[in-house]
N, C-alpha and C. Protein backbone atom coordinates (compact mmCIF):
# COMPACT_ATOMS: atom_id res chain seq x y z
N UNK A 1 6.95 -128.64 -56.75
CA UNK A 1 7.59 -127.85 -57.77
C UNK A 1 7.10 -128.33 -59.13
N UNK A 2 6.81 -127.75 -59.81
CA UNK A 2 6.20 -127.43 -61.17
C UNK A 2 4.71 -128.70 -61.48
N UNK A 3 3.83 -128.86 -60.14
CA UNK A 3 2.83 -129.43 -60.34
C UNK A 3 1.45 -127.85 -60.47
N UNK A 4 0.57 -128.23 -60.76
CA UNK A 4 -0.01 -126.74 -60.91
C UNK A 4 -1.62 -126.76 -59.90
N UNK A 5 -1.43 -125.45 -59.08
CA UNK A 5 -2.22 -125.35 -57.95
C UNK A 5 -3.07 -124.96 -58.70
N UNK A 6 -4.64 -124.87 -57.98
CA UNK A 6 -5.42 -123.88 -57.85
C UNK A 6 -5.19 -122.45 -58.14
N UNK A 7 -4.21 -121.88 -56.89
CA UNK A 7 -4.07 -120.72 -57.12
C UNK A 7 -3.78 -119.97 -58.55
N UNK A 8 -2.50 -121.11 -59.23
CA UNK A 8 -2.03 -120.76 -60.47
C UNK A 8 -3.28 -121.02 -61.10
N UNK A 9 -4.42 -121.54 -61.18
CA UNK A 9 -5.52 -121.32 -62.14
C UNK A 9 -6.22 -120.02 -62.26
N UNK A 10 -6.40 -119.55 -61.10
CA UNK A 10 -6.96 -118.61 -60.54
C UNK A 10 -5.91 -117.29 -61.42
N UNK A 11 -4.80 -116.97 -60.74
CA UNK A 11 -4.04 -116.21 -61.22
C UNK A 11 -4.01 -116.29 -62.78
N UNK A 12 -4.74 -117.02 -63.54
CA UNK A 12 -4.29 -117.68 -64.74
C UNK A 12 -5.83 -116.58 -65.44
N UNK A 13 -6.98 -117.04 -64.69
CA UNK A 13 -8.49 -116.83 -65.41
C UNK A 13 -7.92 -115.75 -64.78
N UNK A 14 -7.67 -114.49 -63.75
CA UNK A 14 -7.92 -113.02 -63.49
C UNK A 14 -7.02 -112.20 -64.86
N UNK A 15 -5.67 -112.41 -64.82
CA UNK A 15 -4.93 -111.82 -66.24
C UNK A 15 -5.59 -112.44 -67.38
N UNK A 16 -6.56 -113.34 -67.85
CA UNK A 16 -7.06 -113.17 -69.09
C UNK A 16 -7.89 -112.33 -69.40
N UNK A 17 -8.94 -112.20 -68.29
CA UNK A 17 -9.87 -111.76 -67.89
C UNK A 17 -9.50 -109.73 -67.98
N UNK A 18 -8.48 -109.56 -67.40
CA UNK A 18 -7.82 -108.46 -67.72
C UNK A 18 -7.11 -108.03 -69.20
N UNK A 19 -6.65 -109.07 -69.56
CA UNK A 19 -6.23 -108.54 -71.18
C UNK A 19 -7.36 -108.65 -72.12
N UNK A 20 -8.25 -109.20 -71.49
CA UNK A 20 -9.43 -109.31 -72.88
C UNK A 20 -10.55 -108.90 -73.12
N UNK A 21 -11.11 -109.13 -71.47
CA UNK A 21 -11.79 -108.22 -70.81
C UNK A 21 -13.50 -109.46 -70.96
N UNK A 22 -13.86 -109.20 -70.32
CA UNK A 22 -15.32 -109.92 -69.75
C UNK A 22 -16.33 -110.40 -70.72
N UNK A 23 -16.53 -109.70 -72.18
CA UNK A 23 -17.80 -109.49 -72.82
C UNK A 23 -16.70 -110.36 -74.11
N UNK A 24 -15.72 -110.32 -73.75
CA UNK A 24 -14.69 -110.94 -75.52
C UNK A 24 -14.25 -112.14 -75.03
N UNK A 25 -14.47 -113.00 -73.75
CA UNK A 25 -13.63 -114.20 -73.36
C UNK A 25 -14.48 -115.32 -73.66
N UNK A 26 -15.89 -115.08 -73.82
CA UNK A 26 -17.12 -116.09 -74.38
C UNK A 26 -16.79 -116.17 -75.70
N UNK A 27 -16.70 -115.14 -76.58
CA UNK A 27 -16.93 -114.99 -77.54
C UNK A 27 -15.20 -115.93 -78.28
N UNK A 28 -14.24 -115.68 -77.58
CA UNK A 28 -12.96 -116.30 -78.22
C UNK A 28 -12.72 -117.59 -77.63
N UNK A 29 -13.81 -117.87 -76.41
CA UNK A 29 -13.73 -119.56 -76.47
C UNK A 29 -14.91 -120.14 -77.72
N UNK A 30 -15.86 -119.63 -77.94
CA UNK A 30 -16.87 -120.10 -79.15
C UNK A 30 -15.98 -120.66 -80.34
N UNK A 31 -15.26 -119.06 -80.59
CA UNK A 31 -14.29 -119.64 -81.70
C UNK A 31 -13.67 -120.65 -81.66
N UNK A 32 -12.67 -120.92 -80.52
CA UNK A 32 -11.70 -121.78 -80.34
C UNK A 32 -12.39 -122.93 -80.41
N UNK A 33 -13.57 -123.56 -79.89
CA UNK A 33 -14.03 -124.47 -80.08
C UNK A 33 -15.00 -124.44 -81.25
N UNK A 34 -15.11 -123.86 -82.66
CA UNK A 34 -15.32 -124.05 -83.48
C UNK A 34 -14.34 -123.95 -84.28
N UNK A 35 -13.08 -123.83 -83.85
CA UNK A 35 -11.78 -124.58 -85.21
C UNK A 35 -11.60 -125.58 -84.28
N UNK A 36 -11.47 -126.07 -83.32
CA UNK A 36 -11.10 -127.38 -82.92
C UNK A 36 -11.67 -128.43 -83.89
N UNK A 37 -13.21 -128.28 -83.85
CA UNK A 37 -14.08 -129.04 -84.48
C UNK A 37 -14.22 -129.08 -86.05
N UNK A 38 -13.62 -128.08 -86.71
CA UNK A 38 -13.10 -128.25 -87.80
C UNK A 38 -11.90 -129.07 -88.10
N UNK A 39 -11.19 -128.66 -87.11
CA UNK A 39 -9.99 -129.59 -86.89
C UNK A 39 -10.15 -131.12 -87.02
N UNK A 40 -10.77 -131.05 -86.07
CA UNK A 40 -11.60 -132.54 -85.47
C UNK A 40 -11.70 -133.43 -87.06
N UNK A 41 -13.29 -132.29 -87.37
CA UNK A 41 -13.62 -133.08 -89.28
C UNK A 41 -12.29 -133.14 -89.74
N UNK A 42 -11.72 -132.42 -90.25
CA UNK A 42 -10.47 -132.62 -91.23
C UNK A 42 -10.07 -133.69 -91.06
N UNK A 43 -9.59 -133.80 -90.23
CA UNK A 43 -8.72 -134.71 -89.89
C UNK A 43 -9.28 -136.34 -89.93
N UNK A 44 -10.48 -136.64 -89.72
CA UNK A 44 -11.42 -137.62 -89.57
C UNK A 44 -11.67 -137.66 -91.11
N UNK A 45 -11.58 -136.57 -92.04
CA UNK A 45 -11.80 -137.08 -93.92
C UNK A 45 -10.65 -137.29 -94.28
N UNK A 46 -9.54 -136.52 -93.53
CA UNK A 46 -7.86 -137.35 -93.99
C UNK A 46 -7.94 -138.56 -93.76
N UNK A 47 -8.34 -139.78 -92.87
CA UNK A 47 -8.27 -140.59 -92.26
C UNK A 47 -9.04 -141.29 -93.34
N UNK A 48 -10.46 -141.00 -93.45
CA UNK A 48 -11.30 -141.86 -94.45
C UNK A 48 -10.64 -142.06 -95.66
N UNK A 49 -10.24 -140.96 -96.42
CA UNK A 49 -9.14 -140.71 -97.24
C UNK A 49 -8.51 -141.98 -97.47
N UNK A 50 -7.74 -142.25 -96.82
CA UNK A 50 -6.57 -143.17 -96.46
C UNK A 50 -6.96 -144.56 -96.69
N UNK A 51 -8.14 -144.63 -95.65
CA UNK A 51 -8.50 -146.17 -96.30
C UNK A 51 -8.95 -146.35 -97.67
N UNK A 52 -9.58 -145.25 -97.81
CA UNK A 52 -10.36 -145.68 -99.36
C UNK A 52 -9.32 -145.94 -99.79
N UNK A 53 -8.17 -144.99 -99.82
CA UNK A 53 -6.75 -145.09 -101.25
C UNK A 53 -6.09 -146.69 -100.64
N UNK A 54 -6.40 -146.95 -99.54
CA UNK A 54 -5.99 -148.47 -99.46
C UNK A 54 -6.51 -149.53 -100.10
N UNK A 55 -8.30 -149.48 -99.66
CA UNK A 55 -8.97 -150.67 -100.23
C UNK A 55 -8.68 -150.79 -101.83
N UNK A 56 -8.49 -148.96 -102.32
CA UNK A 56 -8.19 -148.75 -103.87
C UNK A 56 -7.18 -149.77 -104.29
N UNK A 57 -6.16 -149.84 -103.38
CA UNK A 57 -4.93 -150.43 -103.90
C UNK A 57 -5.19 -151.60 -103.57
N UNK A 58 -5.58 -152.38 -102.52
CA UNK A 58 -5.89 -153.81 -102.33
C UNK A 58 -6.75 -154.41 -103.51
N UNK A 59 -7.38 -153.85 -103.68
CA UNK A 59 -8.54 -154.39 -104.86
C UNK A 59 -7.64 -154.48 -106.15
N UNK A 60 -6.45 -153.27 -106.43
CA UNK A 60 -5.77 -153.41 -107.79
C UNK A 60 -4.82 -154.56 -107.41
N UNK A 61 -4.21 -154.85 -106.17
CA UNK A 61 -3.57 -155.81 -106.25
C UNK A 61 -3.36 -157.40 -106.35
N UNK A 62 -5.08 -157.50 -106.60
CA UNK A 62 -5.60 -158.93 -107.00
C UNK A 62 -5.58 -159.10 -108.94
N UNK A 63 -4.94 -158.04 -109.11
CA UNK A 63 -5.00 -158.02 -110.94
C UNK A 63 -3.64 -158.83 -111.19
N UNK A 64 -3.26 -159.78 -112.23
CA UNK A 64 -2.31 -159.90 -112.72
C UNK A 64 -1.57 -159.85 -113.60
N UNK A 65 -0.54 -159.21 -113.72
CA UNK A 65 0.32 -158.40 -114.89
C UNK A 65 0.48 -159.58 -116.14
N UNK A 66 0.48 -158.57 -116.70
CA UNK A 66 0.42 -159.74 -118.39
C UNK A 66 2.16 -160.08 -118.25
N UNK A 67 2.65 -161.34 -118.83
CA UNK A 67 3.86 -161.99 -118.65
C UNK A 67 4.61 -160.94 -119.81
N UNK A 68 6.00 -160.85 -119.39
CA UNK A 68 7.33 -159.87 -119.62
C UNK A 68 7.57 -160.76 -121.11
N UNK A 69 7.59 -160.10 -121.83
CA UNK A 69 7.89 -160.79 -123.53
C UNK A 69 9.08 -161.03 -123.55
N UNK A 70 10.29 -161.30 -122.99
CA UNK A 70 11.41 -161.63 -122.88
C UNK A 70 11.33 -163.19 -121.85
N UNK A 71 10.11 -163.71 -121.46
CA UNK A 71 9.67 -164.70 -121.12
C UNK A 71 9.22 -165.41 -122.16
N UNK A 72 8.84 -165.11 -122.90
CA UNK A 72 8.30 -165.70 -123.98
C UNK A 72 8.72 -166.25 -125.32
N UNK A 73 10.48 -165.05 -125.39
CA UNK A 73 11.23 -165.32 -126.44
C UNK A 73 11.71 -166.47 -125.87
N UNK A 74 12.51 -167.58 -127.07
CA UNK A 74 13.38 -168.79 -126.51
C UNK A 74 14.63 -168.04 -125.80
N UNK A 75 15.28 -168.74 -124.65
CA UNK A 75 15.85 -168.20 -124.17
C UNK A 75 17.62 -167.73 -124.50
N UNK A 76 17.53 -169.03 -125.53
CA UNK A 76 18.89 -168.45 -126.31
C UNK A 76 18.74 -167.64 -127.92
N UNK A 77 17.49 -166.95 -127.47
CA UNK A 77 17.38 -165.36 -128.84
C UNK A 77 18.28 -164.65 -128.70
N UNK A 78 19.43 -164.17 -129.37
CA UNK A 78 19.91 -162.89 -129.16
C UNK A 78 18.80 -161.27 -129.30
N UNK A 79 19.02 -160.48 -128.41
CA UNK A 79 18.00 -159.61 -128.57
C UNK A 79 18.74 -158.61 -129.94
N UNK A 80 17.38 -158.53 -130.65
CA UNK A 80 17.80 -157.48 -131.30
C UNK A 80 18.18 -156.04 -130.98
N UNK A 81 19.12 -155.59 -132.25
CA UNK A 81 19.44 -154.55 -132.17
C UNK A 81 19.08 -153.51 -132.72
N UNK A 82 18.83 -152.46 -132.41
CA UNK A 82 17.92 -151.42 -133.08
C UNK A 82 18.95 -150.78 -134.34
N UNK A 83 17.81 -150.55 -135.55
CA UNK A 83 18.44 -150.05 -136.73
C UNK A 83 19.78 -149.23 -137.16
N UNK A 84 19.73 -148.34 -136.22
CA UNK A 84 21.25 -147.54 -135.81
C UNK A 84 22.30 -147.79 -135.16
N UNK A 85 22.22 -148.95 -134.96
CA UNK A 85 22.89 -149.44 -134.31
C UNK A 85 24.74 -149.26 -134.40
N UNK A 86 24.84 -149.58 -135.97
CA UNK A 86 25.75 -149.79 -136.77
C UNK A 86 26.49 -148.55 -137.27
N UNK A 87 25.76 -147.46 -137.36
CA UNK A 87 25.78 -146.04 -137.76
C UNK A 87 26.95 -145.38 -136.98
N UNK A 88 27.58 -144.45 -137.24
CA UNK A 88 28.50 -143.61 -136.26
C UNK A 88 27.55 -142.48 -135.94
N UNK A 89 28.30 -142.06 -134.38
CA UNK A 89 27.39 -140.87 -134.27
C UNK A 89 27.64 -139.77 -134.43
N UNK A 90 26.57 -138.88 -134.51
CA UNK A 90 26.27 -137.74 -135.54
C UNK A 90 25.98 -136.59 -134.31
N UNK A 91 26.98 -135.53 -133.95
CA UNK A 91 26.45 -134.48 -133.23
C UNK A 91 25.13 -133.74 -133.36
N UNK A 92 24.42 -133.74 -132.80
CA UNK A 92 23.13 -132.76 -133.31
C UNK A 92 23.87 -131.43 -134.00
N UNK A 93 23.17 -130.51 -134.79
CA UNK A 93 23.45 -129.37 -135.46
C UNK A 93 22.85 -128.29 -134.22
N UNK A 94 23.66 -127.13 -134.55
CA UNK A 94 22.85 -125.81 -133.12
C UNK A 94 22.00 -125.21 -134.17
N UNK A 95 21.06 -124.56 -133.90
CA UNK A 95 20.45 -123.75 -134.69
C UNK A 95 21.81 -122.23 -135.36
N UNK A 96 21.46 -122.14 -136.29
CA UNK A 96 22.29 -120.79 -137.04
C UNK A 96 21.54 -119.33 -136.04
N UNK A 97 22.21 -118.47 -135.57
CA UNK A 97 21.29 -117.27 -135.27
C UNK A 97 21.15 -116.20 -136.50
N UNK A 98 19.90 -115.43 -136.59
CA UNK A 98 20.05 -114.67 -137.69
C UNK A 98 21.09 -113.44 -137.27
N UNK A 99 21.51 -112.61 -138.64
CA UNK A 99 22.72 -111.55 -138.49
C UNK A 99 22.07 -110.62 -137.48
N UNK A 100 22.95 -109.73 -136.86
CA UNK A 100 22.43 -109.05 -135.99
C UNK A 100 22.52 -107.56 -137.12
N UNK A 101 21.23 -107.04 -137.15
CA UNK A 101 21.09 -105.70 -137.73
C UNK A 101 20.76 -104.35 -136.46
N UNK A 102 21.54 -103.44 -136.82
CA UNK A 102 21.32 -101.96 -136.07
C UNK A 102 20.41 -101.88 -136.50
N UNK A 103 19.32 -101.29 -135.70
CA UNK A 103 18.27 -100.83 -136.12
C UNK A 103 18.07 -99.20 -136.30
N UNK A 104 19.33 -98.42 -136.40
CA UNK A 104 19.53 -96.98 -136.54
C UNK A 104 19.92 -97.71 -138.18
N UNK A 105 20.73 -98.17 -138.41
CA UNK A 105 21.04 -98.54 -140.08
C UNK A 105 19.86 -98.98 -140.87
N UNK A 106 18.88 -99.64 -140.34
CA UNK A 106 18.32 -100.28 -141.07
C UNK A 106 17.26 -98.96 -141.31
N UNK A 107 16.56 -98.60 -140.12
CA UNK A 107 15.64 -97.27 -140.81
C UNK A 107 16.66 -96.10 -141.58
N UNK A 108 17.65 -95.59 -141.39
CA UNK A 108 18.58 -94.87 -142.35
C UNK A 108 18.58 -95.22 -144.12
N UNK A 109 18.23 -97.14 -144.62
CA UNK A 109 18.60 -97.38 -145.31
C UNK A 109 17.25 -97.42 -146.17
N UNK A 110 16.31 -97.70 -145.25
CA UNK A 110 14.74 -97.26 -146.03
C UNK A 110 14.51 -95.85 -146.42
């Protein structure tokens, strides 16, 4: 039960052979095995892909970051505070919209 005979091969190539017919079953395995093999490449430059963007990153990860300037201040600096600090705050303004004019009034008035 559900291992696959012969026969089911057989029964398998006569209905293709019938829906597709004799002179088109060469021709749509060609294809099929020319996107496989596209397939195939793709997939083999995704892959190359991959390492390069690795070695990319291995190679950046022998660089070392310049030291954090808060390392550098003494450690009992108070950090400064930025100029506004002190200021109250100020809602932004909305823009004004201009008046709304009819445009039946306005040619009437020319």
């Amino acid at each position: 039960m559900g291992a696959l005979r012969p026969w089911h091969i057989a029964v398998l190539v006569v209905v293709l052979i019938l829906l597709f017919g004799a002179k088109r079953l060469p021709d749509a395995a060609r294809s099929l095995g020319r996107s496989l093999r596209i397939i195939k490449a793709e997939t083999k430059s995704l892959h190359e892909d991959d390492r390069d963007l690795a070695e990319k990153a291995d190679a950046q990860a022998g660089y070392q970051p310049l030291p954090p300037q808060a390392a550098q201040q003494a450690p009992y600096a108070q950090p400064q505070q930025p100029p506004y600090a002190n200021q109250p705050y100020q809602a932004p303004q909305q823009p004004v919209a201009p008046p709304v004019v009819n445009p039946v009034q306005r040619v009437r008035e020319n």
